[in-house]
C-alpha atoms as a PDB file:
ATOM      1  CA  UNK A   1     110.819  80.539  87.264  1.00  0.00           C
ATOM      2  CA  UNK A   2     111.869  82.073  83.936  1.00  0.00           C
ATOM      3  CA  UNK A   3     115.371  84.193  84.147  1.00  0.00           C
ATOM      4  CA  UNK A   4     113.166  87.708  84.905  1.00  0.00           C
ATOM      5  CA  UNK A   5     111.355  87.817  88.111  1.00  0.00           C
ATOM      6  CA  UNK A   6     107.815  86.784  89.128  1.00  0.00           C
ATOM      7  CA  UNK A   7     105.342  89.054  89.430  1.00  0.00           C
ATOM      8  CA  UNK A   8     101.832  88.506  91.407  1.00  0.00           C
ATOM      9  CA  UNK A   9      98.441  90.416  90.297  1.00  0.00           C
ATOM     10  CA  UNK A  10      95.636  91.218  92.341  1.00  0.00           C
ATOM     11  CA  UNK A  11      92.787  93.506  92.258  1.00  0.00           C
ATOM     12  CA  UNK A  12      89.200  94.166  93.301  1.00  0.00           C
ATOM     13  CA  UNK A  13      86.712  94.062  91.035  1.00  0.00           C
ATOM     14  CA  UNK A  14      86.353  97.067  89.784  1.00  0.00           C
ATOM     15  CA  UNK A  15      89.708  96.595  88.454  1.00  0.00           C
ATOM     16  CA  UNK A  16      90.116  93.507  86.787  1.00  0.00           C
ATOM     17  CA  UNK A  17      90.186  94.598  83.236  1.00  0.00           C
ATOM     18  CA  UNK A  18      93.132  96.749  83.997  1.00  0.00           C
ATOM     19  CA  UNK A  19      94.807  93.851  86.000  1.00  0.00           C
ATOM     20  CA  UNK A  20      94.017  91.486  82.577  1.00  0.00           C
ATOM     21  CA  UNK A  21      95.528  93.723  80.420  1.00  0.00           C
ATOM     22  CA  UNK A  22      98.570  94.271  82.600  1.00  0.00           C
ATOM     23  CA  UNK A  23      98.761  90.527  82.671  1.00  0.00           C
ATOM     24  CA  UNK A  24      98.909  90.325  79.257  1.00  0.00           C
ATOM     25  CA  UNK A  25     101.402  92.961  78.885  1.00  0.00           C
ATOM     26  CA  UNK A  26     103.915  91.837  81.748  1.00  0.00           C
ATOM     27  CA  UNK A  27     104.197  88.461  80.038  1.00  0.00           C
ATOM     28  CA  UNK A  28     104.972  89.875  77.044  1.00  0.00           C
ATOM     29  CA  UNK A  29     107.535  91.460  78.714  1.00  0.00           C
ATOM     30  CA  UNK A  30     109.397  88.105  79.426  1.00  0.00           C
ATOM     31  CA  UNK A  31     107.968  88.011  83.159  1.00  0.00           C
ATOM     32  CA  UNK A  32     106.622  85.104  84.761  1.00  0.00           C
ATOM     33  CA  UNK A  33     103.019  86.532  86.111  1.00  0.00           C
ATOM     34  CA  UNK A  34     100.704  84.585  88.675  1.00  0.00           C
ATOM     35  CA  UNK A  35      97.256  86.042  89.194  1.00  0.00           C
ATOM     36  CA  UNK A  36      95.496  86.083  92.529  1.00  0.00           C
ATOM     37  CA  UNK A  37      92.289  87.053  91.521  1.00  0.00           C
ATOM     38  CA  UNK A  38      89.695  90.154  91.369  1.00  0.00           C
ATOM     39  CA  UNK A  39      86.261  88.502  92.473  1.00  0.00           C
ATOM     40  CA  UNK A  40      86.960  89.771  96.363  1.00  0.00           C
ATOM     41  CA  UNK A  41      84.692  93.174  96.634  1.00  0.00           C
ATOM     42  CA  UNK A  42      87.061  93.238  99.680  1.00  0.00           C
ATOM     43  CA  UNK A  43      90.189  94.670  98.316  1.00  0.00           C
ATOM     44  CA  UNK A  44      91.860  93.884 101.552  1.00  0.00           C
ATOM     45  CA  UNK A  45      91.690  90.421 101.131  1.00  0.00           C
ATOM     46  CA  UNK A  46      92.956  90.527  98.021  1.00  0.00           C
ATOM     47  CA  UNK A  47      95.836  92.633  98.705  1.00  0.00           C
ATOM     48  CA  UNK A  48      97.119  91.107 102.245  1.00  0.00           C
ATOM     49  CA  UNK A  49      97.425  87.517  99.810  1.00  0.00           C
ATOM     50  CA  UNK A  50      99.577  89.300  97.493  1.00  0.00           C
ATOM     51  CA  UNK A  51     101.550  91.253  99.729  1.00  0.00           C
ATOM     52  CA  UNK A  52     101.614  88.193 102.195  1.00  0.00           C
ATOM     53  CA  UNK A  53     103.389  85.793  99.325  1.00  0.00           C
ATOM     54  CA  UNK A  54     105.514  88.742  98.053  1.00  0.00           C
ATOM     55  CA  UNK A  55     106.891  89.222 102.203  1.00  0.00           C
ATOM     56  CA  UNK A  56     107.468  85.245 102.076  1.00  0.00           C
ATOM     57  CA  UNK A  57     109.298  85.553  98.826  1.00  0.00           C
ATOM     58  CA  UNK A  58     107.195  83.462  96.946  1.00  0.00           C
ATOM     59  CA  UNK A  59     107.009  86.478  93.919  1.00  0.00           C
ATOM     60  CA  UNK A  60     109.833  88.743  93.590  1.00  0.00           C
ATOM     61  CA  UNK A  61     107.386  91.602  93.434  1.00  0.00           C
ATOM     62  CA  UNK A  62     103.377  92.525  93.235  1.00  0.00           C
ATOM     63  CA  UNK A  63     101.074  94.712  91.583  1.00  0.00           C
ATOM     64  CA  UNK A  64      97.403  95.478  93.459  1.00  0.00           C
ATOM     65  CA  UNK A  65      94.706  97.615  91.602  1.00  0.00           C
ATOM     66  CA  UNK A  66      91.826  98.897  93.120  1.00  0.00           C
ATOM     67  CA  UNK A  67      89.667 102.325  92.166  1.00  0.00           C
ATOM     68  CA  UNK A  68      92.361 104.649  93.404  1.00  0.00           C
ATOM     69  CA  UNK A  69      94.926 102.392  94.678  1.00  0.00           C
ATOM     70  CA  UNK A  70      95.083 103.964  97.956  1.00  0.00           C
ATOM     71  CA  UNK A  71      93.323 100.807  99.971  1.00  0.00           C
ATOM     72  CA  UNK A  72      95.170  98.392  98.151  1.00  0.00           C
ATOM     73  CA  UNK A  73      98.386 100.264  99.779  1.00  0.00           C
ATOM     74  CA  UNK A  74      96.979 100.384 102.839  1.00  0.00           C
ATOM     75  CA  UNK A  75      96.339  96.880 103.910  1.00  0.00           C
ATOM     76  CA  UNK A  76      99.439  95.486 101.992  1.00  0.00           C
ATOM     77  CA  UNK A  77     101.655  97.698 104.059  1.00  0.00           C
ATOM     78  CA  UNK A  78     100.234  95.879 107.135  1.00  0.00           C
ATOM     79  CA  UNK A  79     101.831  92.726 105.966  1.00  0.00           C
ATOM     80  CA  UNK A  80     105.526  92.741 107.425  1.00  0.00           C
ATOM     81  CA  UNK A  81     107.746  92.474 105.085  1.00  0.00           C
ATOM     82  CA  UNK A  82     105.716  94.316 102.060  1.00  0.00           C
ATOM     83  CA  UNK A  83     106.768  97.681 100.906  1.00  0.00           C
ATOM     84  CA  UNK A  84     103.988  98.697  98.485  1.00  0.00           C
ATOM     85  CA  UNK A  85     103.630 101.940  97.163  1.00  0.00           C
ATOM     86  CA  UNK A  86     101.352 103.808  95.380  1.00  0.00           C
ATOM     87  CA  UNK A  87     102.409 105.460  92.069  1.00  0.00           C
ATOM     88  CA  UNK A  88     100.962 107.875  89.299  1.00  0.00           C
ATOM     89  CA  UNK A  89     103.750 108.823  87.413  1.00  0.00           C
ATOM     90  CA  UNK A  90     107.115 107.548  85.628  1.00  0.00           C
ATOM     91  CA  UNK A  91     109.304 109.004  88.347  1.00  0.00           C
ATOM     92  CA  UNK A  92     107.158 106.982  90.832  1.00  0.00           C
ATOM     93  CA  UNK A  93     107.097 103.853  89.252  1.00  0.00           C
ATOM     94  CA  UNK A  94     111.400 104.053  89.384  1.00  0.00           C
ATOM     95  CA  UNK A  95     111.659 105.789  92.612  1.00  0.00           C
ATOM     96  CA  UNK A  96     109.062 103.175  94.723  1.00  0.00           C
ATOM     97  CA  UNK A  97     111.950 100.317  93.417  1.00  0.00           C
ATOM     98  CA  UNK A  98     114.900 102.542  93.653  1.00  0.00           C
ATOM     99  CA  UNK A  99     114.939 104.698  96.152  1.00  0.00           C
ATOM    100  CA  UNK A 100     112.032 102.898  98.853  1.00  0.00           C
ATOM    101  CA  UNK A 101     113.198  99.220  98.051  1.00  0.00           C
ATOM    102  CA  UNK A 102     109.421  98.809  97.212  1.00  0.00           C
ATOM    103  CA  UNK A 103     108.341  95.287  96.825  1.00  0.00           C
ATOM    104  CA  UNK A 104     105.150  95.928  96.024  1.00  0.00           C
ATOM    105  CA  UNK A 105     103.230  98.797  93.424  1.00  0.00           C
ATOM    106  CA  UNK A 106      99.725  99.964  93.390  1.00  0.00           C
ATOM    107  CA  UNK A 107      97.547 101.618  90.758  1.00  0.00           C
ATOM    108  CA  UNK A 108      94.135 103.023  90.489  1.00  0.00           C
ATOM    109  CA  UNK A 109      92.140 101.623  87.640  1.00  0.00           C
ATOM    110  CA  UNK A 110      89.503 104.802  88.311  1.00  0.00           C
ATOM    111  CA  UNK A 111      92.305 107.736  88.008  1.00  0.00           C
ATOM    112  CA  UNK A 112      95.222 105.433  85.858  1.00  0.00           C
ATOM    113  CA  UNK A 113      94.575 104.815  81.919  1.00  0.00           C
ATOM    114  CA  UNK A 114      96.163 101.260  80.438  1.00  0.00           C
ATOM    115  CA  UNK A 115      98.800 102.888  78.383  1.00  0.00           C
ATOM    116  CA  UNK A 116     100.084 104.910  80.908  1.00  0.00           C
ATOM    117  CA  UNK A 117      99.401 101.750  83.607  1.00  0.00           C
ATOM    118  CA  UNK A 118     102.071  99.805  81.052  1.00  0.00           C
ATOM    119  CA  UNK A 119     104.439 102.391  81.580  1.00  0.00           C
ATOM    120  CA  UNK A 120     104.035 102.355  85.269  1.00  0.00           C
ATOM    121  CA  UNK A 121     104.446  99.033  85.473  1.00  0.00           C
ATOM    122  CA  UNK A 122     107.483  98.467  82.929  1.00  0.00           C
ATOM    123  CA  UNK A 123     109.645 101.255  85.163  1.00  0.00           C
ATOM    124  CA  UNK A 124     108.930  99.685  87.587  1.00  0.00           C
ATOM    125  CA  UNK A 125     109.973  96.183  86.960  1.00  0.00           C
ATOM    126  CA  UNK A 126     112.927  97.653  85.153  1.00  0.00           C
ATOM    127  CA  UNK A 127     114.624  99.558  88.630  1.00  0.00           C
ATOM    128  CA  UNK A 128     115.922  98.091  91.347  1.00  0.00           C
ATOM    129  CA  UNK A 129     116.894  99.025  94.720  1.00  0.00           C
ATOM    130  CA  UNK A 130     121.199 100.224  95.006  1.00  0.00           C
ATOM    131  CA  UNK A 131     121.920  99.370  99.071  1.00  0.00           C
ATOM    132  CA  UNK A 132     124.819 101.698  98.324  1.00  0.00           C
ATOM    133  CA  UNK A 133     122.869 104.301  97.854  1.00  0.00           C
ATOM    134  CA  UNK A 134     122.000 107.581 100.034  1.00  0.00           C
ATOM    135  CA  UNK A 135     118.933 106.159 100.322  1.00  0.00           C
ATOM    136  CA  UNK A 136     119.690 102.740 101.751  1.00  0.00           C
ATOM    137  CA  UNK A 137     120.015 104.221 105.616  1.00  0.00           C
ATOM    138  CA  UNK A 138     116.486 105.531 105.103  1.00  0.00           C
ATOM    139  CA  UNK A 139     115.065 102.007 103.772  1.00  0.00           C
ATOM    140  CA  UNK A 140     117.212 100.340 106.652  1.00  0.00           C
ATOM    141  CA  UNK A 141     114.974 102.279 109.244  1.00  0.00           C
ATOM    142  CA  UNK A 142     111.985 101.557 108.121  1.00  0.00           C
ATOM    143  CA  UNK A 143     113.270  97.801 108.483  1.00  0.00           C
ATOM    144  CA  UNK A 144     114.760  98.281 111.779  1.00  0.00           C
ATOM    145  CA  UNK A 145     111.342  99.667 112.814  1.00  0.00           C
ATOM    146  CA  UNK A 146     109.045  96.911 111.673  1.00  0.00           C
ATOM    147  CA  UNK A 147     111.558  94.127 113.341  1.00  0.00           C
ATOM    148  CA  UNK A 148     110.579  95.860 116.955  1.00  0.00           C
ATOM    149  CA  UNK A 149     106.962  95.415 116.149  1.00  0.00           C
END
C-alpha cells in the first residue's frame, strides 16, 4: 500500500466510463486504486463487494457509481460497517468524510459530469473525520445503533 490510502471502484454499467476516468484520475492523485468491476447490471452486487471489503478494512475508502447514485447508497449502507453517502456538491464531498465519518461516496454518472466528479472525489479523499468534533456523538450513535442489530 503506497503512503495515501486505498481506494476501491465499483459501478454498474451504465457507469463505467465515469468510474475509468475516475480511476485514472485518483491514481494520478498518488492513491493506490483497486477496481471491482462494472459488468454487474445489478448494481447491488456490485456495491455490497465494495462496501463489504471497505467494512473489513481491506480499502481505506470506496467510490460506487450508478445512474443517480441513490441504489448504489442504498445497498452499501446494508453492509455493517459501511457509511456511504451520496454527494453532489463540494460541501458534500468534505462533509460525508468530515462530519458523517463516511467510508464510502457515491455518484451518479446520469446527473454528475467528470470534471465536477474529480472534484467530488478529490474533497473527498482530502477530509477526514475529527472524533473531537461536535459531530463525533452523532457518528457514535449511528455506531452504537448498528452494534444492537
Amino acid at each position: 500500500m503506497s503512503d495515501k490510502m486505498s481506494i476501491v471502484f465499483g459501478c454498474d454499467p451504465n457507469a463505467a466510463e465515469l468510474k475509468k476516468e475516475l480511476i485514472s484520475y485518483v491514481t494520478g492523485l498518488g492513491y493506490t486504486c483497486e477496481d471491482y468491476g462494472s459488468d454487474d447490471p445489478i448494481y447491488a452486487n456490485t456495491a455490497v463487494k465494495v462496501a463489504e471489503a471497505v467494512a473489513a478494512g481491506k480499502f481505506n475508502r470506496g467510490i460506487l457509481i450508478c445512474g443517480t447514485g441513490i441504489g448504489v447508497s442504498i445497498a452499501a449502507n446494508k453492509v455493517k460497517g459501511a457509511y456511504a453517502a451520496l454527494v453532489g456538491d463540494i460541501y458534500q464531498a468534505q462533509r460525508a468524510a468530515r462530519s458523517n465519518n463516511a467510508n464510502i461516496i457515491t455518484l451518479g454518472a446520469q446527473v454528475t459530469g467528470v470534471e465536477l466528479a474529480k472534484c467530488l472525489v478529490k474533497e473527498y479523499l482530502e477530509s477526514s473525520f475529527d472524533p473531537n468534533s461536535r459531530s463525533a456523538p452523532k457518528v457514535e450513535s449511528i455506531q452504537k445503533y448498528e452494534a444492537h442489530c
